[in-house]
N, C-alpha and C. Protein backbone atom coordinates (compact mmCIF):
# COMPACT_ATOMS: atom_id res chain seq x y z
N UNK A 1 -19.29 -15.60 -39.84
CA UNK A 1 -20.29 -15.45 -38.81
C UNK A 1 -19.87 -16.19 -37.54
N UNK A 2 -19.40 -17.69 -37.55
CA UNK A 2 -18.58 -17.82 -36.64
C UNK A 2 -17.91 -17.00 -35.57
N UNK A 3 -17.06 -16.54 -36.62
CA UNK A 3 -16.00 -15.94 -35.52
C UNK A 3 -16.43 -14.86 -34.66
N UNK A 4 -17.39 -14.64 -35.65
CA UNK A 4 -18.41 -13.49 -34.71
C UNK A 4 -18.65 -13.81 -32.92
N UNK A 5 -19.24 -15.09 -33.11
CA UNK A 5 -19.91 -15.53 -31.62
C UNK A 5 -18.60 -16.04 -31.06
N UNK A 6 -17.74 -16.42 -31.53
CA UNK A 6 -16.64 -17.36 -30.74
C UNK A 6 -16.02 -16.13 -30.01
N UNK A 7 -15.51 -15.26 -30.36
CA UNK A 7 -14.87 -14.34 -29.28
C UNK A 7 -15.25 -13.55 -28.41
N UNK A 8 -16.69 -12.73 -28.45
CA UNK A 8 -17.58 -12.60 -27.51
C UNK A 8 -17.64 -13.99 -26.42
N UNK A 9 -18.04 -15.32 -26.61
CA UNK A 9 -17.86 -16.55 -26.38
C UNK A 9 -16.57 -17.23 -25.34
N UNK A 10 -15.82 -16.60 -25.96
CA UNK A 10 -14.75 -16.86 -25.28
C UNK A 10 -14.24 -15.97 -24.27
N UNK A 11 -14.74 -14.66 -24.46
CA UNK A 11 -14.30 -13.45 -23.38
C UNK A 11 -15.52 -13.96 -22.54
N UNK A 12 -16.43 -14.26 -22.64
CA UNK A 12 -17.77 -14.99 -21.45
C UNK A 12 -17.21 -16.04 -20.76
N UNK A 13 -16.58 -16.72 -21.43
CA UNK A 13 -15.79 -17.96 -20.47
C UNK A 13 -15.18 -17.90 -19.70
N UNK A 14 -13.97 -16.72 -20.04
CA UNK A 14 -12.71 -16.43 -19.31
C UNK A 14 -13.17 -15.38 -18.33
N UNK A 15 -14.21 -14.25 -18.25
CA UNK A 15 -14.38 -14.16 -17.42
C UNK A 15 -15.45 -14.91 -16.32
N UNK A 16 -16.04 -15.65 -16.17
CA UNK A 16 -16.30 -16.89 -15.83
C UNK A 16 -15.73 -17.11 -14.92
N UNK A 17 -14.76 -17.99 -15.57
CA UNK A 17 -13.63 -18.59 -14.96
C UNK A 17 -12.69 -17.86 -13.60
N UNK A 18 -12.46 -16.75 -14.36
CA UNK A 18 -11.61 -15.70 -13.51
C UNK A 18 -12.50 -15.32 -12.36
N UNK A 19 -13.14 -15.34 -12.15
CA UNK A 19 -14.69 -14.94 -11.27
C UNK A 19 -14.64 -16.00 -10.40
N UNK A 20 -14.78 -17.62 -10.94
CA UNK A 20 -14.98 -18.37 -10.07
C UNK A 20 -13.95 -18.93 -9.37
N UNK A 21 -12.31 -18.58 -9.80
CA UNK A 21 -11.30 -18.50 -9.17
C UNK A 21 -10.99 -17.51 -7.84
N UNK A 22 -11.50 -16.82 -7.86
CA UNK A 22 -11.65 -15.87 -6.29
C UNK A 22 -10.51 -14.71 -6.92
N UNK A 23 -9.83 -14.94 -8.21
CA UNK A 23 -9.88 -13.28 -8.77
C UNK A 23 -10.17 -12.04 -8.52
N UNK A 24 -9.31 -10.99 -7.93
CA UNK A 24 -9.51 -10.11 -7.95
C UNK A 24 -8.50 -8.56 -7.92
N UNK A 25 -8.54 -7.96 -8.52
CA UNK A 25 -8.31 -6.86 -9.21
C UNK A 25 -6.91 -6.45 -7.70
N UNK A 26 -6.08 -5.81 -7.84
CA UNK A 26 -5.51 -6.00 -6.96
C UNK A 26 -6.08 -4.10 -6.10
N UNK A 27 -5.62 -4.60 -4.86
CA UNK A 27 -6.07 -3.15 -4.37
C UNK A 27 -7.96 -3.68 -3.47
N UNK A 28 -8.71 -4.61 -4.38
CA UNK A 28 -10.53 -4.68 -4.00
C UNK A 28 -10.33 -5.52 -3.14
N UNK A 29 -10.69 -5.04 -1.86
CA UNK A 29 -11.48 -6.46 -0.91
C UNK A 29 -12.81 -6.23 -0.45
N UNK A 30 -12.93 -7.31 -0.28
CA UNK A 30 -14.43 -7.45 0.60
C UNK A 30 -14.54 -6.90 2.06
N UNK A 31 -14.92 -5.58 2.11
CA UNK A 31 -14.90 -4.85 3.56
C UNK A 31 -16.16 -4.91 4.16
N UNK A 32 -16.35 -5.57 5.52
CA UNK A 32 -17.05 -5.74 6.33
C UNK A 32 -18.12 -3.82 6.78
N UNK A 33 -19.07 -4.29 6.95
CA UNK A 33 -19.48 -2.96 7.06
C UNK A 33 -19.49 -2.28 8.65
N UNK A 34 -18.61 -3.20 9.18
CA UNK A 34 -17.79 -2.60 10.58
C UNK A 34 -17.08 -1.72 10.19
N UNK A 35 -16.17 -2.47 9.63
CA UNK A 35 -14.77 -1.75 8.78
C UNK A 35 -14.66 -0.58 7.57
N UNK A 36 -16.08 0.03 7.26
CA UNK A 36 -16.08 0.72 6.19
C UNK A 36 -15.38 1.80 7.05
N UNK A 37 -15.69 2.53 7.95
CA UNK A 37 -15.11 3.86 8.06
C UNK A 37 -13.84 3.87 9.20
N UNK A 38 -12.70 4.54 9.12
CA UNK A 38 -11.71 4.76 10.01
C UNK A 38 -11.23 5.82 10.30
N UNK A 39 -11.22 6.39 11.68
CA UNK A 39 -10.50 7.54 11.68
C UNK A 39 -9.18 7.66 11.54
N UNK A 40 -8.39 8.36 10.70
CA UNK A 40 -6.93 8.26 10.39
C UNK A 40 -6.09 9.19 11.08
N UNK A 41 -5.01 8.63 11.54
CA UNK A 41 -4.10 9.70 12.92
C UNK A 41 -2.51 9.59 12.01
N UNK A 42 -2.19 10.94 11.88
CA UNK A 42 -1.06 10.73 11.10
C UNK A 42 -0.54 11.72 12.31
N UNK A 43 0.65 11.23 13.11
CA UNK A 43 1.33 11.73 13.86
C UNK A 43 2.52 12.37 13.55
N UNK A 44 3.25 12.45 12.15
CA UNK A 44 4.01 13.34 11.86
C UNK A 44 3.54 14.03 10.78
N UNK A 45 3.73 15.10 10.78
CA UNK A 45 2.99 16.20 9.48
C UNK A 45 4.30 17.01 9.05
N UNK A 46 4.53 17.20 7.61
CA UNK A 46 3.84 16.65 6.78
C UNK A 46 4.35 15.28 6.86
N UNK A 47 3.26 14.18 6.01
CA UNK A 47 3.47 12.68 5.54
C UNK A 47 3.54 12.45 4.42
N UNK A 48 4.63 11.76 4.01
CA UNK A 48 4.59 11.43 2.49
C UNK A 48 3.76 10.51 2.12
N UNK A 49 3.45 9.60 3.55
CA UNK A 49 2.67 8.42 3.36
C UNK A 49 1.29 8.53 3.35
N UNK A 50 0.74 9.79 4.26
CA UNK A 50 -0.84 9.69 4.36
C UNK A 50 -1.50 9.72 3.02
N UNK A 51 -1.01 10.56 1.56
CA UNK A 51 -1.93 10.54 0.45
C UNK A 51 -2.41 9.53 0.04
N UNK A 52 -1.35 8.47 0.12
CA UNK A 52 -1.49 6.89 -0.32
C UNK A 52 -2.29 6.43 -0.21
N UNK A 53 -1.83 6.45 1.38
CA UNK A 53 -2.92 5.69 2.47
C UNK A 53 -4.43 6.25 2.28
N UNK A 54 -4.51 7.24 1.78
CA UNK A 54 -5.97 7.68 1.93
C UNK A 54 -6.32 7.05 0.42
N UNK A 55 -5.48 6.96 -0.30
CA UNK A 55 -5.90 6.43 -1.56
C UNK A 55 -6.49 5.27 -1.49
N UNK A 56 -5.19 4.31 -0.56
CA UNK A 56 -5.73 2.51 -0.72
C UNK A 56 -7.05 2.49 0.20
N UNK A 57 -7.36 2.91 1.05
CA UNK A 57 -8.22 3.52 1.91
C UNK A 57 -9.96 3.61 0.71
N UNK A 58 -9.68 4.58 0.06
CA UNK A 58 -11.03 4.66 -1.05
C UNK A 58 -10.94 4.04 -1.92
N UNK A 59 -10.03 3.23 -2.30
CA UNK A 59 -10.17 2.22 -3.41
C UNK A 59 -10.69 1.25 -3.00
N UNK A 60 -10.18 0.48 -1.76
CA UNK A 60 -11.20 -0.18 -0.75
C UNK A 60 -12.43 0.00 0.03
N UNK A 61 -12.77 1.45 -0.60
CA UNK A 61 -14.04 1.90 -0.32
C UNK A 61 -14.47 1.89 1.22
N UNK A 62 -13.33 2.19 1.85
CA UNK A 62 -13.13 2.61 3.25
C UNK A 62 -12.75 4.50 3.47
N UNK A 63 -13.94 5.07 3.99
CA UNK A 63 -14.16 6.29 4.29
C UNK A 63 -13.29 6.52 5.57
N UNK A 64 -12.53 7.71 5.62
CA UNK A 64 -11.41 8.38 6.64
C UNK A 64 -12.58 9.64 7.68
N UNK A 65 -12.90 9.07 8.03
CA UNK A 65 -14.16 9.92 8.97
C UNK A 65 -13.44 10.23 10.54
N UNK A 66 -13.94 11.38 11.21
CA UNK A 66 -13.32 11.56 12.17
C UNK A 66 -14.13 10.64 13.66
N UNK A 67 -15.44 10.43 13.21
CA UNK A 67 -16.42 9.71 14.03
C UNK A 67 -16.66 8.22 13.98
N UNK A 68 -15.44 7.63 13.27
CA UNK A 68 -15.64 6.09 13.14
C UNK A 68 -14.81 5.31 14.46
N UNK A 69 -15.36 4.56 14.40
CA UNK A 69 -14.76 3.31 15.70
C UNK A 69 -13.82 3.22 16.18
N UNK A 70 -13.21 2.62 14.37
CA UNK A 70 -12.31 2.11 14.72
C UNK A 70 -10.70 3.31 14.38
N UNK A 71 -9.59 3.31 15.16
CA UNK A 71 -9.03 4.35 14.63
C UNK A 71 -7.63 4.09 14.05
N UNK A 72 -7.23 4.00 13.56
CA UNK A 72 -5.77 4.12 12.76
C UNK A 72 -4.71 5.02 12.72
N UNK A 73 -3.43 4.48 13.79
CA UNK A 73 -2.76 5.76 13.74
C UNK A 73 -1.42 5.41 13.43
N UNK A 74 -1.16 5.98 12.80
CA UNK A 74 0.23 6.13 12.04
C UNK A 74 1.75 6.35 12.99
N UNK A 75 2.09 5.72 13.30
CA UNK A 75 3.06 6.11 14.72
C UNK A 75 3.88 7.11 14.01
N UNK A 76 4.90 6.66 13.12
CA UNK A 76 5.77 7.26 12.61
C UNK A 76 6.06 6.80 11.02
N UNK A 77 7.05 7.65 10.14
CA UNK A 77 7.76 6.79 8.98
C UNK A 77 8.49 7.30 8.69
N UNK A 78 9.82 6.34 8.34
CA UNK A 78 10.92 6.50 7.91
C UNK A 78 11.28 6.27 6.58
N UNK A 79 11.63 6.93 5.76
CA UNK A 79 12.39 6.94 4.13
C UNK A 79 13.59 7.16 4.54
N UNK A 80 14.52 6.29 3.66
CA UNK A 80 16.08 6.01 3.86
C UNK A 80 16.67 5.77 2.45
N UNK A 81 17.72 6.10 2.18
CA UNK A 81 18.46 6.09 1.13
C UNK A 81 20.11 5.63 1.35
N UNK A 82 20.77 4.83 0.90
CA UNK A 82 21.83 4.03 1.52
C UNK A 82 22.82 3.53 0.11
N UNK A 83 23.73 3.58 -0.18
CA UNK A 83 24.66 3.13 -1.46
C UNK A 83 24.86 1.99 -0.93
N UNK A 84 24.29 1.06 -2.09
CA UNK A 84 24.21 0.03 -2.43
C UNK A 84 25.67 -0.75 -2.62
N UNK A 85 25.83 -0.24 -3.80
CA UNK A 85 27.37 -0.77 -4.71
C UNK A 85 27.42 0.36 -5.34
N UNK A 86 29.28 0.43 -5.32
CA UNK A 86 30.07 1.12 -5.82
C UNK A 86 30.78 0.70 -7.12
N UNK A 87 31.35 1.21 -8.03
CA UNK A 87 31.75 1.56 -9.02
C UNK A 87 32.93 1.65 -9.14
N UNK A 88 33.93 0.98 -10.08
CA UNK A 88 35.52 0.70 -9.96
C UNK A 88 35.85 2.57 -9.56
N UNK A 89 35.43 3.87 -10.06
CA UNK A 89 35.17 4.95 -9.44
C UNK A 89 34.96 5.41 -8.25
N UNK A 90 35.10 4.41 -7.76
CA UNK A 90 34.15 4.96 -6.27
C UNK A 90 33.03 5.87 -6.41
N UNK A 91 32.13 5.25 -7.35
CA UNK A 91 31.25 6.38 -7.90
C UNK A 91 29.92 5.37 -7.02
N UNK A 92 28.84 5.59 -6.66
CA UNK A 92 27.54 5.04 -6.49
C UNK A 92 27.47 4.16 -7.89
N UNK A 93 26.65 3.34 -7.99
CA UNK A 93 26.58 2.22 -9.29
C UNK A 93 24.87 2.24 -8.75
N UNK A 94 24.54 1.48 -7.34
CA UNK A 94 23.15 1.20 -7.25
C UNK A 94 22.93 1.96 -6.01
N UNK A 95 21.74 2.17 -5.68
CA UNK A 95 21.21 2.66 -4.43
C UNK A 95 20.14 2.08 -3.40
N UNK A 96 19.87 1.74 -2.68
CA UNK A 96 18.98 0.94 -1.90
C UNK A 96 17.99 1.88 -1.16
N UNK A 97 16.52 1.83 -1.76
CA UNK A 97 15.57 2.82 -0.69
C UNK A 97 14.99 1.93 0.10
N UNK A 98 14.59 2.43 1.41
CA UNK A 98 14.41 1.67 2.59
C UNK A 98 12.77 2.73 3.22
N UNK A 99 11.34 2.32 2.86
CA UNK A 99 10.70 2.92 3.66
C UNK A 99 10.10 2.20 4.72
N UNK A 100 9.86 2.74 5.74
CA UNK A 100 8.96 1.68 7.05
C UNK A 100 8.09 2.90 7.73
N UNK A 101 6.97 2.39 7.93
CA UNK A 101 5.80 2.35 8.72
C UNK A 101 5.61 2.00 10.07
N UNK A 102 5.38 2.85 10.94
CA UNK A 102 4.82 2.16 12.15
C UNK A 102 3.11 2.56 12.72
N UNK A 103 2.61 1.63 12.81
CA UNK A 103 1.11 2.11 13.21
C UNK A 103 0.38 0.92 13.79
N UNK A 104 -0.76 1.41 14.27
CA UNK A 104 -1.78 0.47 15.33
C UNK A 104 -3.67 1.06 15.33
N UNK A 105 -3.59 -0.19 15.75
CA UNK A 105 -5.52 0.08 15.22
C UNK A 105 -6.23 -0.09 16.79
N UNK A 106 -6.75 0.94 16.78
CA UNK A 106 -7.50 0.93 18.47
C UNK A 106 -8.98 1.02 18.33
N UNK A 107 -9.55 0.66 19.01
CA UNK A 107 -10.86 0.28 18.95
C UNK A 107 -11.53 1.40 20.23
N UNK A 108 -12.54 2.72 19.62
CA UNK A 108 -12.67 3.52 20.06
C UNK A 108 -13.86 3.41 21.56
N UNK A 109 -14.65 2.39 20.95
CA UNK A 109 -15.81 1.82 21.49
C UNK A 109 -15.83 1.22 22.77
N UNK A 110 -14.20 0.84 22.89
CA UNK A 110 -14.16 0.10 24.27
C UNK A 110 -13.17 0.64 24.83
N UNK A 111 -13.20 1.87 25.23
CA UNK A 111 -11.97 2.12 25.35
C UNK A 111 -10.27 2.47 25.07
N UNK A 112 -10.62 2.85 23.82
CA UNK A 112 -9.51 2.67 22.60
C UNK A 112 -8.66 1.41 23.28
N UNK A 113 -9.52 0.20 23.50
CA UNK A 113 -8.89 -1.19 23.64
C UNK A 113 -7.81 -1.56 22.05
N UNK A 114 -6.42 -1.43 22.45
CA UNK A 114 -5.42 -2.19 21.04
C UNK A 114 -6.08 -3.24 20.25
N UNK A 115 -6.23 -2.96 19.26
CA UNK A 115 -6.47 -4.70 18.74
C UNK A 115 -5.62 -5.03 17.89
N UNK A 116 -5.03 -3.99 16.86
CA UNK A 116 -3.79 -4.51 16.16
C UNK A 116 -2.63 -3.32 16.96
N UNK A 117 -1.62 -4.14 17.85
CA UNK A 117 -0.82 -3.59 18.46
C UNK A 117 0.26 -2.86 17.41
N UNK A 118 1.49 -2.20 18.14
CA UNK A 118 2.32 -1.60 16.94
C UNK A 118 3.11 -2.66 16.28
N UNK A 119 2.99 -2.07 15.01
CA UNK A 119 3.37 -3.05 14.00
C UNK A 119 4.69 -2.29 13.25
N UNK A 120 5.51 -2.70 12.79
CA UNK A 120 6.19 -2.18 11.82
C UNK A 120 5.94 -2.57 10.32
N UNK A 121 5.60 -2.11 8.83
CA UNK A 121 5.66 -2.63 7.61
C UNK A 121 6.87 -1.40 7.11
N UNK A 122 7.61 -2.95 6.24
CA UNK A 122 8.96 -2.23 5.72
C UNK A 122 8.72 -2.39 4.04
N UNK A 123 9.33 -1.89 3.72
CA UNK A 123 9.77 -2.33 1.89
C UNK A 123 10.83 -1.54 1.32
N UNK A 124 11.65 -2.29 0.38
CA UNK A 124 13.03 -2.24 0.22
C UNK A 124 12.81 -2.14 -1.37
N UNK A 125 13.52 -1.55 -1.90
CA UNK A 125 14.13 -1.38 -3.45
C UNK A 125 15.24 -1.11 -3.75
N UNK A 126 16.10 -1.94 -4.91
CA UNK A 126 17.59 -1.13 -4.79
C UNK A 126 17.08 -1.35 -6.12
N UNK A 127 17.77 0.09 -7.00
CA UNK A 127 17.82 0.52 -8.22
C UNK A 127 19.52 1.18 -8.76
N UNK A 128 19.30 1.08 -10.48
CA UNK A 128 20.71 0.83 -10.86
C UNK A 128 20.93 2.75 -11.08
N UNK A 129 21.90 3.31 -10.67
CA UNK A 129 22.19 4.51 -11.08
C UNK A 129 22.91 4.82 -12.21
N UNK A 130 22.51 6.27 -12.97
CA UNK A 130 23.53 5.88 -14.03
C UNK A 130 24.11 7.35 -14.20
N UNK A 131 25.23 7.66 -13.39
CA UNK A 131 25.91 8.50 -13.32
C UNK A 131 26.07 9.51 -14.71
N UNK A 132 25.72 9.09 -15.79
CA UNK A 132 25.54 9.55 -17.34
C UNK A 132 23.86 10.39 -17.55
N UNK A 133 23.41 9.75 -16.89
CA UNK A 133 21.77 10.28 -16.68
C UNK A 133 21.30 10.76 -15.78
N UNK A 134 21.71 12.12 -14.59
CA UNK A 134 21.13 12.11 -13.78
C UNK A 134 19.81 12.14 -13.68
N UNK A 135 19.02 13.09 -14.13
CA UNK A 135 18.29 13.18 -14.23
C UNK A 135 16.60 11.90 -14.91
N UNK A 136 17.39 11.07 -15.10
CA UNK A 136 16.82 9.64 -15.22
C UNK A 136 16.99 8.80 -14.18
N UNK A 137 17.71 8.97 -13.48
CA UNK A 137 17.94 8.31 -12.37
C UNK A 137 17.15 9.05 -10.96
N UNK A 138 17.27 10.07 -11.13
CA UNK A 138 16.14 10.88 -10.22
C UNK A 138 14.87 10.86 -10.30
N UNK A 139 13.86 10.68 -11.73
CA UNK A 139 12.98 10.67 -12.07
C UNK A 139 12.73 8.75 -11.50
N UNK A 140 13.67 7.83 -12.16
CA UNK A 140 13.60 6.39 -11.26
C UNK A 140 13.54 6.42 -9.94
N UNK A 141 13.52 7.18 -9.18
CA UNK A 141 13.62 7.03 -7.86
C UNK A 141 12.65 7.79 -7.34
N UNK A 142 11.98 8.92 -7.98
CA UNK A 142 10.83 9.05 -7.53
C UNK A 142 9.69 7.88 -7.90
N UNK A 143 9.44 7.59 -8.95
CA UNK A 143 8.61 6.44 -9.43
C UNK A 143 8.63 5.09 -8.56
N UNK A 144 9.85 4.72 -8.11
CA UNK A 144 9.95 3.46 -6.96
C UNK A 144 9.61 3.92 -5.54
N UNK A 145 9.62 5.11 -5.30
CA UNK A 145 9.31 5.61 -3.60
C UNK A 145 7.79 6.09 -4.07
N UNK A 146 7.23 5.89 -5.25
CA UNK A 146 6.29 5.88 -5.49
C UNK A 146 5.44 4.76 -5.02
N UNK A 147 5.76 3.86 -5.88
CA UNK A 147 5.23 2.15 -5.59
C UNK A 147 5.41 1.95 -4.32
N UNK A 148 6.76 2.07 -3.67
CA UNK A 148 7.00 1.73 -2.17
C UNK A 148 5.78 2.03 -1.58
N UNK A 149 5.46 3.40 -1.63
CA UNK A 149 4.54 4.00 -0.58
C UNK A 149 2.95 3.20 -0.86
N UNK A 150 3.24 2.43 -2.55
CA UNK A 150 1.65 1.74 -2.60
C UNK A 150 1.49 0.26 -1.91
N UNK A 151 2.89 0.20 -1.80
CA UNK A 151 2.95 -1.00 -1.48
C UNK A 151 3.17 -1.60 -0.35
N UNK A 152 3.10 -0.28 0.86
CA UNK A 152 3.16 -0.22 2.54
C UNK A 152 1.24 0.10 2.78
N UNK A 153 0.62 0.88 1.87
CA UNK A 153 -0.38 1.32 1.95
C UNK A 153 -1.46 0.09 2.12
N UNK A 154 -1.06 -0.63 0.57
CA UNK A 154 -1.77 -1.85 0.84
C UNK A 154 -1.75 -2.88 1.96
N UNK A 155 -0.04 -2.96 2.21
CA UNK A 155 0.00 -3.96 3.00
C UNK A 155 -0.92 -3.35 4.82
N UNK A 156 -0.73 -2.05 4.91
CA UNK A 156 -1.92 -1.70 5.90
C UNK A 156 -3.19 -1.98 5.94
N UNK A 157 -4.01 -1.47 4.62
CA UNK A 157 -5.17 -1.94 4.42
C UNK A 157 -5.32 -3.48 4.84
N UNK A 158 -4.78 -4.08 3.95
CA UNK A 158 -4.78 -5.75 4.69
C UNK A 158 -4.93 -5.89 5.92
N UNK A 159 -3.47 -5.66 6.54
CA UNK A 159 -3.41 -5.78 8.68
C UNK A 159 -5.09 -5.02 8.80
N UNK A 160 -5.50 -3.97 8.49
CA UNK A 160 -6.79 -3.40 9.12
C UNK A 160 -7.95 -4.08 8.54
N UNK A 161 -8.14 -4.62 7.47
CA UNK A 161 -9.24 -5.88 7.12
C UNK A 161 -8.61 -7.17 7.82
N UNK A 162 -7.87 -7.49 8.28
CA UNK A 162 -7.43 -8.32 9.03
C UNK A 162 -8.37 -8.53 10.40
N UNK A 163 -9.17 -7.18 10.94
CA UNK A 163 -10.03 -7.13 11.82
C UNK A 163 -11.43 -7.78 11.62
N UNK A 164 -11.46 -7.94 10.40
CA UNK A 164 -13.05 -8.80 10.00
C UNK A 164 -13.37 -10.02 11.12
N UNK A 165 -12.29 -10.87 11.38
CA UNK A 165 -12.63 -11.94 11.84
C UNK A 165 -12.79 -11.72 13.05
N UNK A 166 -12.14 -10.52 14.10
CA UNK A 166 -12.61 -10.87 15.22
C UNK A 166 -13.57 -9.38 15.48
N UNK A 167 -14.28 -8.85 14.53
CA UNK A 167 -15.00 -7.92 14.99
C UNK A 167 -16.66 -8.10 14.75
């Protein structure tokens, strides 16, 4: 009977704890209800990046509306692919992906006054090739330009909750 209450007991504690540590789920912030809605400007079409972005966007429970304030525009983005290291073969061994972001947040209300000027966010991955597997190695490299793209997405969301404090 014990053990009964102790682990219920103990999952009550730990989350508790985790709670009162400022814990949180990665992807959730606390969005100001300035900041709930943004209009989104993707200036090259197609984007590999806008799905993302619209993803981290509603996970943060920030709506892509065409009538919101504040506006978000995507200048440009670059995906790059570059040999890493070579192989007593002169064969590829690793490969280095390179994506970057450029974008800026204008404030519609005053004039599309800048408030986050252009920014660049980059992120880098080098992965091992294995000339024996192509097809594993292709499938790895979609999966990392996968993450890349979650992991430029987020770092946007951030810079644009970054506006809490002076809005």
């Amino acid at each position: 009977m014990r053990t009964r209450l102790t682990l219920p007991l103990l999952a009550l504690v730990m989350s508790i704890a985790l709670s009162a540590c400022g814990f949180k789920l990665r992807g959730l912030h606390d969005v100001p209800e300035a900041l709930r809605q943004v209009t989104l400007v993707v200036q090259k079409q197609p984007s590999r990046f806008e799905p993302e972005l619209r993803r981290a966007l509603a996970t943060s429970r920030i709506a892509a509306t065409a009538a919101a304030r504040y506006r978000l525009e995507i200048i440009s983005e670059r995906h790059t692919q570059r040999t890493a290291t070579l192989t007593g073969n002169a064969d590829a061994a690793e490969y280095e992906l390179r994506s970057e972001v450029r974008f800026r947040v204008l404030d519609r209300e005053q004039d599309n006054r800048v408030l986050i000027p252009e920014r660049v966010l980059v992120t880098e991955r080098v992965y091992t090739n294995d000339p024996d597997n192509i097809t594993a190695s292709t499938s790895q490299e979609g999966l990392i330009r996968q993450q890349m793209q979650q992991d430029l997405a987020q770092q946007m969301v951030r810079q644009y909750l970054s506006l809490k404090a002076s809005s």
